[in-house]
C-alpha atoms as a PDB file:
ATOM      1  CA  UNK A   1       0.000   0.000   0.000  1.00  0.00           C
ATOM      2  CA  UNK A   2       1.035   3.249  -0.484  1.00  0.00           C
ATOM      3  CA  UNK A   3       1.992   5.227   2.567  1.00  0.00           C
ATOM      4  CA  UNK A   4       0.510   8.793   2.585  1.00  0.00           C
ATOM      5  CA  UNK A   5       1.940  11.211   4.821  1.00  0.00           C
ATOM      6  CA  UNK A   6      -1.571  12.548   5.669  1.00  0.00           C
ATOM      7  CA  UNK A   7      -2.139   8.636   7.102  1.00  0.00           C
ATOM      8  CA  UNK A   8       0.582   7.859   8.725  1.00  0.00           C
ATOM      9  CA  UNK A   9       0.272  11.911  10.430  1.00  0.00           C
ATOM     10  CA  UNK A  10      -3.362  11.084  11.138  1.00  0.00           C
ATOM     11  CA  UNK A  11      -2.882   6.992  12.855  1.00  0.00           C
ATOM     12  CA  UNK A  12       0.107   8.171  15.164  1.00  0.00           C
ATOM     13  CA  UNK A  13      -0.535  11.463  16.436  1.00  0.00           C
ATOM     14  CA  UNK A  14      -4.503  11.014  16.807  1.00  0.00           C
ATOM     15  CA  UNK A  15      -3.811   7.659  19.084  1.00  0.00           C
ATOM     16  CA  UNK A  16      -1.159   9.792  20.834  1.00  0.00           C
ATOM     17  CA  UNK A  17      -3.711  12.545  21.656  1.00  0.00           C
ATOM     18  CA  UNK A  18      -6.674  10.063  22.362  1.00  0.00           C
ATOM     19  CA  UNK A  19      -4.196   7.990  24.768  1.00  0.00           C
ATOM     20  CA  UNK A  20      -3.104  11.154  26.156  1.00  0.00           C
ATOM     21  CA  UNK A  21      -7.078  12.143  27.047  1.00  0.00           C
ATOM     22  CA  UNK A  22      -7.741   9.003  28.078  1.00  0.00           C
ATOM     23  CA  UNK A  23      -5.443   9.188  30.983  1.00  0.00           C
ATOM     24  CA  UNK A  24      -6.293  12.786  31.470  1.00  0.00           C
ATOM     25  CA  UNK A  25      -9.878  11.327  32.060  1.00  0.00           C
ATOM     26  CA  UNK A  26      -8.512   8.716  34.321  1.00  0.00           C
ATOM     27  CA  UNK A  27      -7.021  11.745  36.671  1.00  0.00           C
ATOM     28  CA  UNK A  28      -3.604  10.881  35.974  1.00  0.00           C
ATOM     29  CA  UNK A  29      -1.812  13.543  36.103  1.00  0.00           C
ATOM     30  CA  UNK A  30      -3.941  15.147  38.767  1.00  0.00           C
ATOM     31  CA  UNK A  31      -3.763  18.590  37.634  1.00  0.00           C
ATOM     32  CA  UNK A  32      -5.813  21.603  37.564  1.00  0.00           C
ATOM     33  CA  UNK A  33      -5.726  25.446  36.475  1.00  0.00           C
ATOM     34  CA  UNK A  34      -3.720  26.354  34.351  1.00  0.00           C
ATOM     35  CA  UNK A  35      -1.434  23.078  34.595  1.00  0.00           C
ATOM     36  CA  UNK A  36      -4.817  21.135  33.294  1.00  0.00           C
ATOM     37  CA  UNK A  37      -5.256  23.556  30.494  1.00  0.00           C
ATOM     38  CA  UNK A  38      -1.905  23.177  28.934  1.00  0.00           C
ATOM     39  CA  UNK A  39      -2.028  19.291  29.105  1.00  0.00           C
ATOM     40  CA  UNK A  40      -5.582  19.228  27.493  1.00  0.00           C
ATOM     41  CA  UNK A  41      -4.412  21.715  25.133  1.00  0.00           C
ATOM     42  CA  UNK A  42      -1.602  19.686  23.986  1.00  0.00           C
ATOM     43  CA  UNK A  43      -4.077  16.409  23.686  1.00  0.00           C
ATOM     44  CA  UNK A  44      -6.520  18.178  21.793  1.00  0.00           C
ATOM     45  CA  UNK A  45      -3.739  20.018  19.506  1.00  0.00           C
ATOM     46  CA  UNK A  46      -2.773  15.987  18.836  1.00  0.00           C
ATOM     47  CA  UNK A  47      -6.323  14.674  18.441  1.00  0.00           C
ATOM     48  CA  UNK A  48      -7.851  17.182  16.262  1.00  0.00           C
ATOM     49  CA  UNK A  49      -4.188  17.733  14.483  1.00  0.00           C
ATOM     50  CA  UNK A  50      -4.319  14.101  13.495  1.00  0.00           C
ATOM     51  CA  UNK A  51      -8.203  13.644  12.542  1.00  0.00           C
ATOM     52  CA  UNK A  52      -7.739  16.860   9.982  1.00  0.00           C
ATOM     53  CA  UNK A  53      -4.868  15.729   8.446  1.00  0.00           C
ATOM     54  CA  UNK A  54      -6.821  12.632   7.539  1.00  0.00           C
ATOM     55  CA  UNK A  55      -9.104  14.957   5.538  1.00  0.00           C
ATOM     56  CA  UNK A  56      -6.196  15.451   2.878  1.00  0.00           C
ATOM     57  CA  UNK A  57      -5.977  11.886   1.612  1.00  0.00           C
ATOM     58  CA  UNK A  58      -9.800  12.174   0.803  1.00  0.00           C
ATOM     59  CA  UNK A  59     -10.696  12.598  -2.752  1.00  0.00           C
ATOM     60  CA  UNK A  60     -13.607  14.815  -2.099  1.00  0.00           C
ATOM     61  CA  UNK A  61     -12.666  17.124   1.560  1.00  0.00           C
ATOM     62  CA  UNK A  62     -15.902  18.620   1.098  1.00  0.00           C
ATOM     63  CA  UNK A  63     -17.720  16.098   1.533  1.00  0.00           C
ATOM     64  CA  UNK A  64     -16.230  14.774   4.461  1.00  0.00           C
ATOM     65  CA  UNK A  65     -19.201  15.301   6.467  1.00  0.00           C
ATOM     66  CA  UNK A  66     -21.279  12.774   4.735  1.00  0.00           C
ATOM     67  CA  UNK A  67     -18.799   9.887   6.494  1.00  0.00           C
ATOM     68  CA  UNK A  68     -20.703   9.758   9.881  1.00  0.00           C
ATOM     69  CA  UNK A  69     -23.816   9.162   8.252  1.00  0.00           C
ATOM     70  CA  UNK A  70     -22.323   5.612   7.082  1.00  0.00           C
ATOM     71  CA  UNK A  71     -21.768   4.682  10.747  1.00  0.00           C
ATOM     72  CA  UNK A  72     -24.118   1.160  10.359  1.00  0.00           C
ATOM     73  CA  UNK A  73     -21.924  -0.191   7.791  1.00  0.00           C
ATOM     74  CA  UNK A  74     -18.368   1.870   7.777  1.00  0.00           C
ATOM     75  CA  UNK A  75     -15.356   1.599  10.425  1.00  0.00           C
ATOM     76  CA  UNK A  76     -14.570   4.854   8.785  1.00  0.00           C
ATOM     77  CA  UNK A  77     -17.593   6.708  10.038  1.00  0.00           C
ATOM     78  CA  UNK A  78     -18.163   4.878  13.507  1.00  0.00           C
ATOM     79  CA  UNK A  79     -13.999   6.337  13.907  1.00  0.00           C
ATOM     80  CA  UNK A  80     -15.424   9.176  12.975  1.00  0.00           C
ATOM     81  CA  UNK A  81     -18.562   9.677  15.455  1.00  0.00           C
ATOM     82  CA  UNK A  82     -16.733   8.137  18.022  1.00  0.00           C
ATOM     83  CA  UNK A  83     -14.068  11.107  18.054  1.00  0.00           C
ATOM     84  CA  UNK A  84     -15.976  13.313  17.813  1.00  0.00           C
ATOM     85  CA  UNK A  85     -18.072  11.703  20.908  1.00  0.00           C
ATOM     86  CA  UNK A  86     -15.280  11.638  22.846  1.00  0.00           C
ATOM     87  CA  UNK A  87     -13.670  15.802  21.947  1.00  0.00           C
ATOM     88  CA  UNK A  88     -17.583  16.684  23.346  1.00  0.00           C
ATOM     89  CA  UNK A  89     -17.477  14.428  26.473  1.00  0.00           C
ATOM     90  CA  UNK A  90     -13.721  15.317  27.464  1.00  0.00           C
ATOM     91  CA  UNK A  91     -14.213  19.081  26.855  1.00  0.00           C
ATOM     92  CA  UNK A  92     -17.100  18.835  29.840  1.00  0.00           C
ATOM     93  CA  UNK A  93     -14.708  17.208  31.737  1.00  0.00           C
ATOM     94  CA  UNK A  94     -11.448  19.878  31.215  1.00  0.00           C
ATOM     95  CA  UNK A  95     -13.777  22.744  31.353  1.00  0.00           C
ATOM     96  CA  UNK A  96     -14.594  21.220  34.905  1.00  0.00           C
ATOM     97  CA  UNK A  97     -11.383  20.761  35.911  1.00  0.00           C
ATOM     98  CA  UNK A  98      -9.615  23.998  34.328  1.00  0.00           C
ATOM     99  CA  UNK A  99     -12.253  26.667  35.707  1.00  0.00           C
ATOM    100  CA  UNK A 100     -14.051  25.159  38.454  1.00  0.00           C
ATOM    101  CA  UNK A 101     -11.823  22.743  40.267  1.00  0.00           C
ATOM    102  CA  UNK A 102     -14.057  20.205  39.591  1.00  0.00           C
ATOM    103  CA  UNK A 103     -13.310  16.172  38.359  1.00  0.00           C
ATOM    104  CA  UNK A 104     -16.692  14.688  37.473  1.00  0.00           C
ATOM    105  CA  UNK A 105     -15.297  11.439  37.940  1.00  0.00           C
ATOM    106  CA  UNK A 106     -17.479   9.378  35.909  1.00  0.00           C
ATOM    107  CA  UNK A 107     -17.593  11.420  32.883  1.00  0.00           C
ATOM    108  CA  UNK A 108     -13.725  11.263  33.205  1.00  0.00           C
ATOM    109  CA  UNK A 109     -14.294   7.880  33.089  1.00  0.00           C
ATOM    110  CA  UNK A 110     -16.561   7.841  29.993  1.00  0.00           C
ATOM    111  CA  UNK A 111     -14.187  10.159  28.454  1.00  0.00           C
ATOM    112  CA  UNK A 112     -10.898   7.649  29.007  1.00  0.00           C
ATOM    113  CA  UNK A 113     -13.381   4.386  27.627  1.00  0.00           C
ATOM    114  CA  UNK A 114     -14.680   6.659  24.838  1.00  0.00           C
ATOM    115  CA  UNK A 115     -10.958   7.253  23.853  1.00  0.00           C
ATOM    116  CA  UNK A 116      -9.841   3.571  23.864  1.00  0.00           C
ATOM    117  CA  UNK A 117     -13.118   3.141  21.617  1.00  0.00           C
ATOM    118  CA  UNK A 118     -12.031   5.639  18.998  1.00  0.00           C
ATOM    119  CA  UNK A 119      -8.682   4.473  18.822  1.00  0.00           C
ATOM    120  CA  UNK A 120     -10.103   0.527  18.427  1.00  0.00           C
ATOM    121  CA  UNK A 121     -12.611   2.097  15.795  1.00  0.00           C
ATOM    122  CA  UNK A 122      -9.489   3.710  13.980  1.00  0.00           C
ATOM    123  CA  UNK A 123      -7.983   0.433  14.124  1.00  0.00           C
ATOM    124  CA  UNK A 124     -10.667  -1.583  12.822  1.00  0.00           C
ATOM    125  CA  UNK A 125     -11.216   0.544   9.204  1.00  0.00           C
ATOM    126  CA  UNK A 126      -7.590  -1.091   8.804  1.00  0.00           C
ATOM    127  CA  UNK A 127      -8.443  -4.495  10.310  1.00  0.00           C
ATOM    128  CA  UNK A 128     -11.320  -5.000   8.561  1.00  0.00           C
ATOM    129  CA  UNK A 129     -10.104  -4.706   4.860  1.00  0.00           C
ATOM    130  CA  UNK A 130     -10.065  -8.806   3.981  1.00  0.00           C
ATOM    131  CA  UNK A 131      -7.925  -8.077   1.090  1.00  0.00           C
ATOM    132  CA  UNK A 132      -5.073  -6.525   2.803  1.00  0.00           C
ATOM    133  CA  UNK A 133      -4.313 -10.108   5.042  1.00  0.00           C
ATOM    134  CA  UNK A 134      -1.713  -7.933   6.596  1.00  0.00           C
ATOM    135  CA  UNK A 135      -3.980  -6.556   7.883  1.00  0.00           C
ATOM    136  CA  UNK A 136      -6.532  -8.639   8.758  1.00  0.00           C
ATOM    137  CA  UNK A 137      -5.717 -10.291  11.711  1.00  0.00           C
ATOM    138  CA  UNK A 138      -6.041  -9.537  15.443  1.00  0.00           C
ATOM    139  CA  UNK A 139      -2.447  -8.146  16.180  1.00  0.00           C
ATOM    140  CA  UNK A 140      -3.510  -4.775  14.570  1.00  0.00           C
ATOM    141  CA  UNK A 141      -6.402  -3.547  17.127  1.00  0.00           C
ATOM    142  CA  UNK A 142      -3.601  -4.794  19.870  1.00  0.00           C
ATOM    143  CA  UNK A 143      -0.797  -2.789  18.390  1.00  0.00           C
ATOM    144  CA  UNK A 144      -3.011   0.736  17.468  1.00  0.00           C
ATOM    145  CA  UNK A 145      -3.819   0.407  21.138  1.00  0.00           C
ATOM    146  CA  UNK A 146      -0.680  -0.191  22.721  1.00  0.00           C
ATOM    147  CA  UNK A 147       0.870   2.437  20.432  1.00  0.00           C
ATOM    148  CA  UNK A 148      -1.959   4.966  22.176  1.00  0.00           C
ATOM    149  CA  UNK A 149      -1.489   3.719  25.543  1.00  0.00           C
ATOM    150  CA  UNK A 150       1.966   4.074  25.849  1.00  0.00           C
ATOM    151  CA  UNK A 151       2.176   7.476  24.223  1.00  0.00           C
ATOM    152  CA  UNK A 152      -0.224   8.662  26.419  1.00  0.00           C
ATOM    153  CA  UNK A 153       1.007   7.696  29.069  1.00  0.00           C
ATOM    154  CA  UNK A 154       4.165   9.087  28.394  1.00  0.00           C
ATOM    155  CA  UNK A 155       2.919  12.441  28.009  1.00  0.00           C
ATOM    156  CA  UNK A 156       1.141  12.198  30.960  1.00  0.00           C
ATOM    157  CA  UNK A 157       4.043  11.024  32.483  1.00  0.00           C
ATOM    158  CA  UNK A 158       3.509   8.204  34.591  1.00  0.00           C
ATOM    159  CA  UNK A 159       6.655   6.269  34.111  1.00  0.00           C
ATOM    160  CA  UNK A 160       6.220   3.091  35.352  1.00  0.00           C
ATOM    161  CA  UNK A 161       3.145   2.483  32.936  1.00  0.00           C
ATOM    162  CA  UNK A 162       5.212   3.599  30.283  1.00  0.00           C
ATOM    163  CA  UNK A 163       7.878   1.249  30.519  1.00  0.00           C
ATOM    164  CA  UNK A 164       5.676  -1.770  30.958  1.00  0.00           C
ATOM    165  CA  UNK A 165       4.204   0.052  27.799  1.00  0.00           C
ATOM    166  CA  UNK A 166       6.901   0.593  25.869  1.00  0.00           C
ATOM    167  CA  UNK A 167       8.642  -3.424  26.600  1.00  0.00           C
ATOM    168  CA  UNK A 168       4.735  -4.535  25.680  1.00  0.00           C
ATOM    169  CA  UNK A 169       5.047  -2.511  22.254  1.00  0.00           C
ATOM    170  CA  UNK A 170       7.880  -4.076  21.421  1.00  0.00           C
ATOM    171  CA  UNK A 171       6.428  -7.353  21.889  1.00  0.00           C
ATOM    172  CA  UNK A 172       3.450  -6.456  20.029  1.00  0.00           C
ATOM    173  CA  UNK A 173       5.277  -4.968  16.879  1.00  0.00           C
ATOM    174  CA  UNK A 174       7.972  -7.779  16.340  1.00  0.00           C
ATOM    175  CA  UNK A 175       4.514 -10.326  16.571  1.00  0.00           C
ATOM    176  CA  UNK A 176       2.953  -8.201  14.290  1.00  0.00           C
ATOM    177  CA  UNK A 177       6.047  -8.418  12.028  1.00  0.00           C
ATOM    178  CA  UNK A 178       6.389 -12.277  11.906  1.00  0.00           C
ATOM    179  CA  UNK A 179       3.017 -13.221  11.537  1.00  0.00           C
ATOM    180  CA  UNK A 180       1.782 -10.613   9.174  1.00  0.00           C
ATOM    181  CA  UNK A 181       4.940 -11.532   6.935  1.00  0.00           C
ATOM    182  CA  UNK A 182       3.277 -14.663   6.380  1.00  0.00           C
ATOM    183  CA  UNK A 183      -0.267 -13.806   5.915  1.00  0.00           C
ATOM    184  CA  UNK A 184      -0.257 -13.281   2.233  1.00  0.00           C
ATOM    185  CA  UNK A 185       1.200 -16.896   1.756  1.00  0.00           C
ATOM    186  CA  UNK A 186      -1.311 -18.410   3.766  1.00  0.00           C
ATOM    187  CA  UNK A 187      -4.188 -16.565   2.280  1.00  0.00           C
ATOM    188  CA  UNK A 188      -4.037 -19.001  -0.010  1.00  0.00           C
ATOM    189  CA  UNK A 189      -4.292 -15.631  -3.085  1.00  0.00           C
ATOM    190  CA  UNK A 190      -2.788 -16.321  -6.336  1.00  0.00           C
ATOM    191  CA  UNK A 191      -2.351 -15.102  -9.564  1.00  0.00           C
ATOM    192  CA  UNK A 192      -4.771 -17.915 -10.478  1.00  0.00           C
ATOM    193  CA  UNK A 193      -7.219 -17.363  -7.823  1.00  0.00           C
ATOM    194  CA  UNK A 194      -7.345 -13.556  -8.955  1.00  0.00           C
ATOM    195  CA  UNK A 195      -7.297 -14.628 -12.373  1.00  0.00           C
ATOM    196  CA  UNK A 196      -9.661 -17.388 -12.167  1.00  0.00           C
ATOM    197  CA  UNK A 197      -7.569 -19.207 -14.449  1.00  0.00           C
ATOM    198  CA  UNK A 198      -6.441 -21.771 -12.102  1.00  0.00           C
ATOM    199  CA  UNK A 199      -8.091 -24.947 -13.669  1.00  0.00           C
ATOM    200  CA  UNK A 200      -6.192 -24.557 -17.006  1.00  0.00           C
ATOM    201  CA  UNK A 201      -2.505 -24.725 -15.120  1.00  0.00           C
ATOM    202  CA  UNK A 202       0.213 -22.253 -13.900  1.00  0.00           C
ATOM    203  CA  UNK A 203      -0.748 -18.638 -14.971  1.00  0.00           C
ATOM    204  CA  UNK A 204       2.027 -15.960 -15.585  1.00  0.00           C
ATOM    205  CA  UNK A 205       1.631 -12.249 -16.506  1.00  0.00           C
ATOM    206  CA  UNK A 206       1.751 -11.779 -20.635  1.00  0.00           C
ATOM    207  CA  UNK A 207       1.410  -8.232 -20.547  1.00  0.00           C
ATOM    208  CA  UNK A 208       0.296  -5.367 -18.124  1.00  0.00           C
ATOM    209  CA  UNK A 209      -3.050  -4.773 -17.324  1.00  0.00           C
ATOM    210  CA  UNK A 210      -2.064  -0.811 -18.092  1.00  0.00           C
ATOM    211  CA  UNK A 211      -0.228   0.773 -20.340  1.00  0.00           C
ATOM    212  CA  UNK A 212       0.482   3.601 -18.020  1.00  0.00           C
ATOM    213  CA  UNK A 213      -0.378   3.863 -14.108  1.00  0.00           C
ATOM    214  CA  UNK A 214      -3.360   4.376 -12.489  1.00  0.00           C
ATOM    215  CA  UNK A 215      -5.350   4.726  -9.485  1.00  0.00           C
ATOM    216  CA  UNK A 216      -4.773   1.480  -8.332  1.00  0.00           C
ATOM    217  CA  UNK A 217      -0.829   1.149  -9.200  1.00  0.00           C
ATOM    218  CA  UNK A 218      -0.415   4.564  -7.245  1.00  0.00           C
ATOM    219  CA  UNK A 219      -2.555   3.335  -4.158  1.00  0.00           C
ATOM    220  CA  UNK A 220      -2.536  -0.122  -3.438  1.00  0.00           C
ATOM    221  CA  UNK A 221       0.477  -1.352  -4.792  1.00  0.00           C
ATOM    222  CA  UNK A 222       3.949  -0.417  -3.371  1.00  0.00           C
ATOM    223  CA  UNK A 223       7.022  -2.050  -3.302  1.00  0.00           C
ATOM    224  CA  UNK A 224       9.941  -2.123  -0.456  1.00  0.00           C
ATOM    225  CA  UNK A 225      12.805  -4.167  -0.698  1.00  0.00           C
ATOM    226  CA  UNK A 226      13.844  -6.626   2.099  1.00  0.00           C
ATOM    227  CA  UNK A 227      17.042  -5.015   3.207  1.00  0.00           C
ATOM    228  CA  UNK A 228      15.744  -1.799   3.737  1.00  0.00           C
ATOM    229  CA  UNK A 229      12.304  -3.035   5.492  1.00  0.00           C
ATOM    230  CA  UNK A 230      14.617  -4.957   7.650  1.00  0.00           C
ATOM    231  CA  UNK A 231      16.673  -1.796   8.582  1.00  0.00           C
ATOM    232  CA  UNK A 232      13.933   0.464   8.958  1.00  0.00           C
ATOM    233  CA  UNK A 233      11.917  -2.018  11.160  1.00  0.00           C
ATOM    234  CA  UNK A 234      15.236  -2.518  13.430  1.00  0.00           C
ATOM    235  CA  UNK A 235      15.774   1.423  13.624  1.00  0.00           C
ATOM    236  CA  UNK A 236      11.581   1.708  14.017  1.00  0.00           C
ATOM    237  CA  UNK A 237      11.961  -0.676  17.072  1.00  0.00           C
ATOM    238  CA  UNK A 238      15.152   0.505  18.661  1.00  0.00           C
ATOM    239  CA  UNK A 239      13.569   4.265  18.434  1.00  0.00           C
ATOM    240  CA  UNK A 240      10.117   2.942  19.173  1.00  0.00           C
ATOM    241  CA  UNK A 241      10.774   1.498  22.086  1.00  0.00           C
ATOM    242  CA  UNK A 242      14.413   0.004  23.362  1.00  0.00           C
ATOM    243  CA  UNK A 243      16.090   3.723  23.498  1.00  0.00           C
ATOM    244  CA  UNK A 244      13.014   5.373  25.364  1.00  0.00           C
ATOM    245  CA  UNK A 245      12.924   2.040  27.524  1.00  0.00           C
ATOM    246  CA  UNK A 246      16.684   2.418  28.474  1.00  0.00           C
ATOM    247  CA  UNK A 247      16.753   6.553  29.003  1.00  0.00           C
ATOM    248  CA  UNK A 248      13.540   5.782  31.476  1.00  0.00           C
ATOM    249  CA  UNK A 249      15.237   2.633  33.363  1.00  0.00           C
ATOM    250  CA  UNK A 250      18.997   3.606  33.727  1.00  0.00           C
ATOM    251  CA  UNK A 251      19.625   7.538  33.706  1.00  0.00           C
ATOM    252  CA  UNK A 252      18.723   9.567  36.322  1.00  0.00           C
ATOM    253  CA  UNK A 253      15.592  10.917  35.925  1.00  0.00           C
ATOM    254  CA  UNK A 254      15.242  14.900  34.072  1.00  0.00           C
ATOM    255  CA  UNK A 255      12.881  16.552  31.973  1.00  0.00           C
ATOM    256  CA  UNK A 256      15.171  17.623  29.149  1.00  0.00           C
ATOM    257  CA  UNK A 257      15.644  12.937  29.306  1.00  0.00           C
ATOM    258  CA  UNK A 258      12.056  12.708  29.015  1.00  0.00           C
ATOM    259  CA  UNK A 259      12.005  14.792  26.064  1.00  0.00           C
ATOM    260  CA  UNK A 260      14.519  13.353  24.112  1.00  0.00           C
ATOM    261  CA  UNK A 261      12.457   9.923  25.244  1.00  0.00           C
ATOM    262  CA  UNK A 262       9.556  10.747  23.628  1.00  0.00           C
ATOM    263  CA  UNK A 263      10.699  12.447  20.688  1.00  0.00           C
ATOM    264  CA  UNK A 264      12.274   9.354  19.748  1.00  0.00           C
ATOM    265  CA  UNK A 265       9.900   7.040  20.606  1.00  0.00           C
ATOM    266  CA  UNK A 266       7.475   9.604  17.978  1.00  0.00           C
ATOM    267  CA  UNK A 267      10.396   8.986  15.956  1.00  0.00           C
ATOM    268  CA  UNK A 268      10.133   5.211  15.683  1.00  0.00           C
ATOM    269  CA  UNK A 269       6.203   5.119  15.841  1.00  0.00           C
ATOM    270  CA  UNK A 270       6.233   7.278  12.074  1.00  0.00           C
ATOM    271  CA  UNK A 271       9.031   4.776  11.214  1.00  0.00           C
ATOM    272  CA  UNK A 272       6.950   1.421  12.476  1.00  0.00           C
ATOM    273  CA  UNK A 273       3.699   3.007  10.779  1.00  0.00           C
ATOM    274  CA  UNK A 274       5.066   4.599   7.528  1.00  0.00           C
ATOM    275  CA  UNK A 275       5.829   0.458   7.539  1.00  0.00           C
ATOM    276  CA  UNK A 276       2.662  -0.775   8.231  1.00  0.00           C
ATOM    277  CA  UNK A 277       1.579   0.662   4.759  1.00  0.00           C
ATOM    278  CA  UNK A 278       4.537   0.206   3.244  1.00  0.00           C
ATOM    279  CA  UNK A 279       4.643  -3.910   3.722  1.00  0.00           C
ATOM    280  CA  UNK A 280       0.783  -4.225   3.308  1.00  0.00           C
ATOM    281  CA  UNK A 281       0.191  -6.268   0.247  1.00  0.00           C
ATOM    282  CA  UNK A 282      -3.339  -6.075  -1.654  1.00  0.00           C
ATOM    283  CA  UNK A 283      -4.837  -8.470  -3.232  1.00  0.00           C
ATOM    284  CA  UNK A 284      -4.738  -6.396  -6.559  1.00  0.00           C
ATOM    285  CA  UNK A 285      -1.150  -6.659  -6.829  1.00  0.00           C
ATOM    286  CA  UNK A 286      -1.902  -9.719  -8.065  1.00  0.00           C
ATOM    287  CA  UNK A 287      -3.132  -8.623 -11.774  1.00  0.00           C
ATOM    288  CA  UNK A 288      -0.113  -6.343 -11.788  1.00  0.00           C
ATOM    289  CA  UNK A 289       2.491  -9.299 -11.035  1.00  0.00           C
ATOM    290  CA  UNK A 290       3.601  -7.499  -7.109  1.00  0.00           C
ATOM    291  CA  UNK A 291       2.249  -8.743  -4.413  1.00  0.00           C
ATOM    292  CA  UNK A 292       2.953  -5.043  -2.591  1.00  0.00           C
END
């Protein structure tokens, strides 16, 4: 797949603002005043940051509207209702906080479950697609939320969550890596089976399907070679996780540390993502002779 900026923008610094609420909600940090205004402001600058850049990559922006009307039917527009659910229910709860002093612990609570829900629902448009077997398989949902959970919790800064976070990540990701490497195989998707020319034999590619690219060349099918997945998923991880996992366990602890921390774990979460797209093979690659 092909891995727009506006995506890979929108999946990592949304979940990093929704994680970020969602402890908010939970009263971790417990902060108020001006303190709570500056760490709501900085998870809504994520949250809504993230959902508009998603608006780019839409063929039609103006239209965008018309999504959360598909909410039945669409992961896209449940996402969508869901955040914008969750902006409404934790802006009750901050203006509470910020001006009167105030945690209404149970909508802080609705807030923080509403949050994990639009993350999962943001997962799911991505989980969902059948013809991306990447994709499809339950180690996505588990690594959109850790990815959330983690960051917000580093920005929140409760450390010790983090680094259980950040070693769980790591788990997750490599997982995700070796069994979504062989998904594709053991979707059983061929050539033939694309083709339906299976019955008459072995099937190879004559010609193009195109003469020229299209749509579907320039969206769904994108090629990476080995070596340099393998080096960008070792520098993803290391940055990801391993770096902020060591400057958190063995240096004294300092605010300038935890910045460098989470910049780099940011770092490896665009690196890790811009991947996820990268690797995903569809289906369509198939008529096209790639499998990217």
């Amino acid at each position: 797949m092909h891995p727009a900026p506006s995506i890979i923008f929108f999946t990592v610094f949304s979940g990093l603002g929704f994680g970020m609420l969602a402890f908010l909600g939970l009263g971790k940090p417990d902060v108020s005043g001006f303190t709570a205004f500056v760490f709501f402001a900085i998870a809504y600058a994520l949250a809504v940051g993230g959902l508009i850049s998603s608006t780019f990559h839409l063929g039609n922006p103006q239209r965008a509207l018309k999504a959360f009307s598909q909410w039945r039917t669409s992961w896209l527009s449940r996402e969508g209702c869901l955040a914008v659910a969750t902006l409404i229910v934790m802006g009750l709860y901050a203006i509470g906080i910020i001006f009167f002093n105030t945690r209404i612990g149970m909508l802080g609570l609705l807030g923080a479950a509403l949050c994990v829900l639009t993350v999962l629902g943001t997962s799911m448009i991505y989980t969902q697609i059948k013809t991306v077997p990447r994709w499809h398989h339950w180690t996505t949902p588990l690594v959109f939320l850790s990815y959330a959970l983690t960051g917000g919790a580093f920005l929140t800064g409760q450390v010790q969550i983090t680094a259980a976070g950040l070693v769980t990540i790591g788990i997750l990701q490599i997982l995700a890596w070796v069994i979504g490497d062989k998904r594709f195989a053991a979707s059983g998707s061929t050539i033939e089976t694309a083709t339906g020319l299976g019955t008459i034999g072995k099937t190879r590619m004559f010609e193009a399907p195109h003469s020229s690219k299209n749509y579907l060349m320039k969206e769904m099918v994108h090629v990476i070679g080995r070596k340099h997945a393998r080096n960008l998923r070792i520098i993803g991880l290391v940055l990801l996780s391993l770096l902020p996992w060591a400057l958190l366990m063995f240096f004294p602890f300092s605010h300038m540390l935890a910045v460098v921390a989470i910049l780099a774990h940011v770092a490896g979460a665009l690196t890790t993502r811009w991947l996820f797209f990268a690797e995903a093979e569809h289906t369509v690659g198939l008529y096209y002779g790639q499998r990217g």
